[in-house]
Structures are given as C-alpha cells and as structure tokens.
N, C-alpha and C. Protein backbone atom coordinates (compact mmCIF):
# COMPACT_ATOMS: atom_id res chain seq x y z
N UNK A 1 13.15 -61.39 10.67
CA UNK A 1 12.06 -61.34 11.64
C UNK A 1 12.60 -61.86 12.98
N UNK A 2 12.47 -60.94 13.87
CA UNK A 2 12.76 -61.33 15.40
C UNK A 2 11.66 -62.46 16.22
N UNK A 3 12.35 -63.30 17.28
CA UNK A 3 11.86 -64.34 17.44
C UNK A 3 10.24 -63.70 18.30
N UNK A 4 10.32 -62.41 18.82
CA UNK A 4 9.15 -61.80 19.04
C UNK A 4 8.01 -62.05 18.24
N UNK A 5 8.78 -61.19 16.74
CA UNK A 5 7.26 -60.95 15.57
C UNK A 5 6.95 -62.71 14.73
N UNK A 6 8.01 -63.21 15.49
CA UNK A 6 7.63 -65.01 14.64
C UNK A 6 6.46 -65.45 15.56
N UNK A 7 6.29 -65.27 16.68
CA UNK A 7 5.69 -65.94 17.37
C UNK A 7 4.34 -65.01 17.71
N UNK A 8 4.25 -63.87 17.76
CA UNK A 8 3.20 -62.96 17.37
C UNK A 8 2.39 -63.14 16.02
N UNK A 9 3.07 -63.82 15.06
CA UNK A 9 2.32 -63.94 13.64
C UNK A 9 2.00 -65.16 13.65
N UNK A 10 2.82 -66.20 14.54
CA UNK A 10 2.01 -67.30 14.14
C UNK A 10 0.53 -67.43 15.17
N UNK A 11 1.22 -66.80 16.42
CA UNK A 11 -0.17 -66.82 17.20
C UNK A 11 -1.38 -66.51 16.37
N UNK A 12 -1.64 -64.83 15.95
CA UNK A 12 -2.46 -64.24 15.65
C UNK A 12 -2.83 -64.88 13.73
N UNK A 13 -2.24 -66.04 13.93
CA UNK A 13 -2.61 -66.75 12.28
C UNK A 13 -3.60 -67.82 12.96
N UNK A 14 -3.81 -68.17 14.25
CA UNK A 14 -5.07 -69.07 14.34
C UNK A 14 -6.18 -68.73 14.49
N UNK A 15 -7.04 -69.10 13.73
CA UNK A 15 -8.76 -68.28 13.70
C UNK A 15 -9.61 -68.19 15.34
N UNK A 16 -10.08 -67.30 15.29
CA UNK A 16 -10.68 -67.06 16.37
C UNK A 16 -11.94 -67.93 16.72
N UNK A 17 -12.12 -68.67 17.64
CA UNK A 17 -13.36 -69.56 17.48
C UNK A 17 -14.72 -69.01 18.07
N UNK A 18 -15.93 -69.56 17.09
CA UNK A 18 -16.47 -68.77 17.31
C UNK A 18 -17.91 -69.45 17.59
N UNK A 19 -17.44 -71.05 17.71
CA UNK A 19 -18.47 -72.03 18.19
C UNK A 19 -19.11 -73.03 17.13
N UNK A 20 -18.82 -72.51 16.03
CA UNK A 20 -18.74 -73.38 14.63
C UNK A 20 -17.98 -73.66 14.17
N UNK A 21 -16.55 -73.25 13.99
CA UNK A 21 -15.04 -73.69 13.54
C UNK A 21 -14.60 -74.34 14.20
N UNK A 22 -15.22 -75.41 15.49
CA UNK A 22 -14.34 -75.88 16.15
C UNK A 22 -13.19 -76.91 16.04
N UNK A 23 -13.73 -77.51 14.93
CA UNK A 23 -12.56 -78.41 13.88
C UNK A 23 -12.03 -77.26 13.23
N UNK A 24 -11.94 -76.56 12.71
CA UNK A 24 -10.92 -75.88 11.84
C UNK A 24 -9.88 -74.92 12.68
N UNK A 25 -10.47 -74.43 13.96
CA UNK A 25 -9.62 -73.81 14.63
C UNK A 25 -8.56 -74.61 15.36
N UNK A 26 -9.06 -76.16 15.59
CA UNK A 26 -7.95 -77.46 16.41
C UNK A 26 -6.80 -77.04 15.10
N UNK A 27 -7.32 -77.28 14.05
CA UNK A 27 -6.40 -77.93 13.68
C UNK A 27 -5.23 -76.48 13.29
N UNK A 28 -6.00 -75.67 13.51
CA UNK A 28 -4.84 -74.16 13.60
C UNK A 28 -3.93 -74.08 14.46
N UNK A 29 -4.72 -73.96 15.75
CA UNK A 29 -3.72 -74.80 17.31
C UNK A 29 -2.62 -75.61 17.29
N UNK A 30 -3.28 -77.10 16.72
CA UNK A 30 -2.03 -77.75 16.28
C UNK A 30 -1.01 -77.63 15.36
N UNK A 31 -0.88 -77.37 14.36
CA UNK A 31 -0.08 -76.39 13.44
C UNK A 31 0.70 -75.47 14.19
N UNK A 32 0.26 -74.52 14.46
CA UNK A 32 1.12 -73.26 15.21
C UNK A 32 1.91 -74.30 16.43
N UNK A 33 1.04 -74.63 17.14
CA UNK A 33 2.31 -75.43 18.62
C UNK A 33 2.86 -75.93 18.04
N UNK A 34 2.66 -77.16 17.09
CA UNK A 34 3.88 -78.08 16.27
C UNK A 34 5.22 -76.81 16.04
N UNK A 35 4.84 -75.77 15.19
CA UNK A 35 5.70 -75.10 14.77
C UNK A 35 6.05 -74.34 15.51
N UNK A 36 5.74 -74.50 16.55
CA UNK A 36 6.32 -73.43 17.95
C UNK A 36 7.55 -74.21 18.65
N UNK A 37 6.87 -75.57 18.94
CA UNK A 37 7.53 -76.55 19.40
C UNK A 37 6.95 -76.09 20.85
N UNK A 38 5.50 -76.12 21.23
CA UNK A 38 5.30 -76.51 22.27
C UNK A 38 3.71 -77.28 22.34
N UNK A 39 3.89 -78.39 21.60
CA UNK A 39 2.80 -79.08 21.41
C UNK A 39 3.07 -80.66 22.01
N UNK A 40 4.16 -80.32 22.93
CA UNK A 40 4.54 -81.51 23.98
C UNK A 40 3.33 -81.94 24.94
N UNK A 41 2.91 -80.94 25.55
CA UNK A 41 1.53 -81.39 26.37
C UNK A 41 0.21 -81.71 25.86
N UNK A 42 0.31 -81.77 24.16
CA UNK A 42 -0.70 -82.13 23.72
C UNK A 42 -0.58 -83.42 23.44
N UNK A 43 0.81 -84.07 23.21
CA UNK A 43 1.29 -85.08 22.76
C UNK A 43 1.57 -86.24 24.00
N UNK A 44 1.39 -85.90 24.86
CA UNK A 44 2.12 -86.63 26.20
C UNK A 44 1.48 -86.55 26.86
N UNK A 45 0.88 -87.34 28.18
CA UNK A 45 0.29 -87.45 29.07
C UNK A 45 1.34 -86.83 30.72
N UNK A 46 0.83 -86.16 31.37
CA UNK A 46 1.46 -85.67 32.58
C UNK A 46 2.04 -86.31 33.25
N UNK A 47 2.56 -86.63 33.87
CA UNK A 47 3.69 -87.53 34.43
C UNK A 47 3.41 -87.16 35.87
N UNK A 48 3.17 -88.38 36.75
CA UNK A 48 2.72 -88.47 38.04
C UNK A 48 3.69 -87.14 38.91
N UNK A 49 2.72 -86.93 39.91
CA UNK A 49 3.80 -85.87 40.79
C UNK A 49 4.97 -86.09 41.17
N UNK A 50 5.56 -85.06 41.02
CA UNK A 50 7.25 -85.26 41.95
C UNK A 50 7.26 -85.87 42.67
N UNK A 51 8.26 -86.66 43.34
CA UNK A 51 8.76 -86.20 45.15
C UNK A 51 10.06 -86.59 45.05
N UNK A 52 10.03 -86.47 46.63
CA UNK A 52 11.97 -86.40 46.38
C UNK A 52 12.65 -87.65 45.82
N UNK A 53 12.16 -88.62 45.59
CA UNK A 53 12.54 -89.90 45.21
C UNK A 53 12.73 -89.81 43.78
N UNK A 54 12.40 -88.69 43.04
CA UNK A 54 11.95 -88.46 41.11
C UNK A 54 13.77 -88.06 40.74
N UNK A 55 13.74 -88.42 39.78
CA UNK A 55 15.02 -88.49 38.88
C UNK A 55 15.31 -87.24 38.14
N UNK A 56 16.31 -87.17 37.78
CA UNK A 56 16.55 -85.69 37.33
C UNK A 56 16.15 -85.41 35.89
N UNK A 57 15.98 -86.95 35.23
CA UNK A 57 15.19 -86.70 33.82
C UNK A 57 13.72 -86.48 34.19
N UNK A 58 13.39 -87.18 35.03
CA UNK A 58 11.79 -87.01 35.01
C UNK A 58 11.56 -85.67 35.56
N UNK A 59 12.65 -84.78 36.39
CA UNK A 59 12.33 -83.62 36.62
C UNK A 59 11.93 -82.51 35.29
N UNK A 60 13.28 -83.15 34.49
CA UNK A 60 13.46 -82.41 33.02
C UNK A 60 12.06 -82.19 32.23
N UNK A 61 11.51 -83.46 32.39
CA UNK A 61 10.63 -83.96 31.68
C UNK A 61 8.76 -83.18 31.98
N UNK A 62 8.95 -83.42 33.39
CA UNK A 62 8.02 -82.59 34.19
C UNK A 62 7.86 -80.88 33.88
N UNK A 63 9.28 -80.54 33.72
CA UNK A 63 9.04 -78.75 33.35
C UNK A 63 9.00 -78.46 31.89
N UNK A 64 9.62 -79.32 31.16
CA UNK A 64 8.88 -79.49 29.55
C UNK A 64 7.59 -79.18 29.75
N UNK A 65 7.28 -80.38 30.62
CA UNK A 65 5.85 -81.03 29.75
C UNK A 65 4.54 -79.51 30.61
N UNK A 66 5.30 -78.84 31.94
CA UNK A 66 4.31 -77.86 32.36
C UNK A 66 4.57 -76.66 31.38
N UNK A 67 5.81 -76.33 31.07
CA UNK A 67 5.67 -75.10 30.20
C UNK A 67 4.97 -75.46 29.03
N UNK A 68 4.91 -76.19 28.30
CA UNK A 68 4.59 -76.80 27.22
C UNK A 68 2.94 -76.62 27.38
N UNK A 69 2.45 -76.94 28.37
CA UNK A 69 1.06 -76.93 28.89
C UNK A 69 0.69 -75.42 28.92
N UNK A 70 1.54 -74.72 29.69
CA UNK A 70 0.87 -73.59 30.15
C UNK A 70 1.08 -72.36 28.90
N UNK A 71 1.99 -72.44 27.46
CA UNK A 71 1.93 -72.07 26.84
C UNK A 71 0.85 -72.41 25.54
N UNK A 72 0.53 -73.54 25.84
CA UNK A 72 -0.41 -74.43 24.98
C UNK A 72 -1.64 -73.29 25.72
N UNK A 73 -2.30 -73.49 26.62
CA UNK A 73 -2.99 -72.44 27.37
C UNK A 73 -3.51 -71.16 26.88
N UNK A 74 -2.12 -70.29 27.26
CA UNK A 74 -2.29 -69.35 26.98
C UNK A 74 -2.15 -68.94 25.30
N UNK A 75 -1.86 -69.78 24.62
CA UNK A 75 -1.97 -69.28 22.91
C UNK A 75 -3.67 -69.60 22.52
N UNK A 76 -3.97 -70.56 23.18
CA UNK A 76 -5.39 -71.25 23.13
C UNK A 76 -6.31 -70.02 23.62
N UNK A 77 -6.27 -69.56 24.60
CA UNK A 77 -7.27 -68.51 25.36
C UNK A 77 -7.04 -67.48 24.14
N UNK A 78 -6.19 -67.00 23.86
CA UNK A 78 -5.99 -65.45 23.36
C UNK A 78 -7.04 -65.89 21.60
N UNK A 79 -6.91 -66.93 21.32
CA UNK A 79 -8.16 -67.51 20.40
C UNK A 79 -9.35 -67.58 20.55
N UNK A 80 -9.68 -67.29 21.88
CA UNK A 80 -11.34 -68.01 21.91
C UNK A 80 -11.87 -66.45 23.43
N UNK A 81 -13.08 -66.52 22.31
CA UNK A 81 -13.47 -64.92 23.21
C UNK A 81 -14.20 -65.84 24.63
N UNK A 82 -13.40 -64.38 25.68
CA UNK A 82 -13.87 -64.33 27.08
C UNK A 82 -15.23 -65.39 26.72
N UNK A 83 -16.05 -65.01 26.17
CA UNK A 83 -17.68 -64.79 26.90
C UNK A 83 -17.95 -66.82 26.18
N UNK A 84 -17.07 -67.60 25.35
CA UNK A 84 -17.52 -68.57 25.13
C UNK A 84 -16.10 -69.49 25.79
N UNK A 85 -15.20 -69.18 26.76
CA UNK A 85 -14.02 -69.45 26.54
C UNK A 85 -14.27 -70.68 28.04
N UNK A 86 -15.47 -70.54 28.66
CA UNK A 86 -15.48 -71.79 29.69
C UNK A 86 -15.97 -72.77 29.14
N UNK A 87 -16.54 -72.89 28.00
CA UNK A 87 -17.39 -73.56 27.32
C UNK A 87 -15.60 -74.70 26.76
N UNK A 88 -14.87 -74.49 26.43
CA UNK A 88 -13.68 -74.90 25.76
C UNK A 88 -12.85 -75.25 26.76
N UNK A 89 -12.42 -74.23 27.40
CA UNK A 89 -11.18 -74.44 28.42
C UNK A 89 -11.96 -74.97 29.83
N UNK A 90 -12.06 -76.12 30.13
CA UNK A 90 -12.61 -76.48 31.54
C UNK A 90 -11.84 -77.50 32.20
N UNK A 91 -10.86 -77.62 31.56
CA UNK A 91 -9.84 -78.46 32.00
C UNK A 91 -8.62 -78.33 31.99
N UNK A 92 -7.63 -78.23 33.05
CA UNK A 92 -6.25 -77.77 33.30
C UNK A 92 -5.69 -78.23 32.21
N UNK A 93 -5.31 -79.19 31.56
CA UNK A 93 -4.99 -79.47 30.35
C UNK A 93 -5.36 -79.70 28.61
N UNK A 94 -4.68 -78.75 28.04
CA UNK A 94 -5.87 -78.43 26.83
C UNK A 94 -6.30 -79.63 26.11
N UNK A 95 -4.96 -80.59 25.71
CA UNK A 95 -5.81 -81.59 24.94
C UNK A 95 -6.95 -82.27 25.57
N UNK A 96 -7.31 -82.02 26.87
CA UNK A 96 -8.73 -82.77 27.44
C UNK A 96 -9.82 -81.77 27.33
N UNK A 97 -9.17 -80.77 26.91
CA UNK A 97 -10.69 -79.67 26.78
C UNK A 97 -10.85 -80.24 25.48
N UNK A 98 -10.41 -80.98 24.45
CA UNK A 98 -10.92 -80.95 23.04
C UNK A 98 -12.22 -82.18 22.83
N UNK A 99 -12.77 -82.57 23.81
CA UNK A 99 -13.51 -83.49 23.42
C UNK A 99 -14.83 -83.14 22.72
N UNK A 100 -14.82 -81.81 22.10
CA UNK A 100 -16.06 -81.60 21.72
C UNK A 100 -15.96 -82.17 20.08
C-alpha cells in the first residue's frame, strides 16, 4: 500500500459526526493523527510568535507544530458535514474546538 492509499484509509476510517458521536468520533481523530503522526498540535500548546530574535529550534518547532495543526484541520473538516461543521470548528486550533 502506497503512502497515498495509507493515509486515504485511515482518514476515511473516522466516523462522520453527526452531533451524537461526539465522544466516539474524538476518539477516532485521535487514533488516526497519533498514527499519522500529526497529533503534535493536539498535544502541545502554540508557541509564542516569531521574531527575529527566535532560535532555529523554536523555528523547527513552530512549523511542526503549524503543519501539524493545519493537517489536524483539515482531516477533522473532511469528518464533519458542511452544514454542522461551525458548530465544532470555531477555533483556529482543533484541540480548543473540543470542549464540547
């Protein structure tokens, strides 16, 4: 299996939420990112803004932690239909949308 259809099957293995699964679909989310290995921005808090004074780890650390985010994102949306999906996602970072 190509690293394409790995990551296509695990996506499309988290249940679609549908406003009652909302515990059972987290914990699908988490599973799949763990096993994606991009469940860094769920795990970590954002790290203050750049500037030119920032270190070259904390740069490192910074584009982890945004791809990590913005793939966390977008595996999250493609789960949860358009029409209930502001209701969930209202916050730039997903683990703060989970407070329901």
């Amino acid at each position: 299996m190509n690293l394409a259809s790995s990551i296509s099957a695990n996506v499309n293995n988290i249940l679609v939420l549908n406003g009652t699964n909302f515990k059972k679909w987290k914990e699908h989310v988490i599973i799949v990112l763990g096993c994606m290995d991009l469940d860094y921005a769920l795990r970590e808090d954002r790290l203050s803004d750049l500037t030119s004074a920032s270190t070259t780890e904390q740069r490192s650390i910074m584009e982890k932690w945004e791809q990590s985010n913005h793939m966390s994102l977008m595996i999250m949306k493609h789960s949860i239909p358009e029409a209930i999906r502001g209701e969930y996602l209202r916050k730039p970072e997903p683990r703060h949308s989970w407070t329901k």
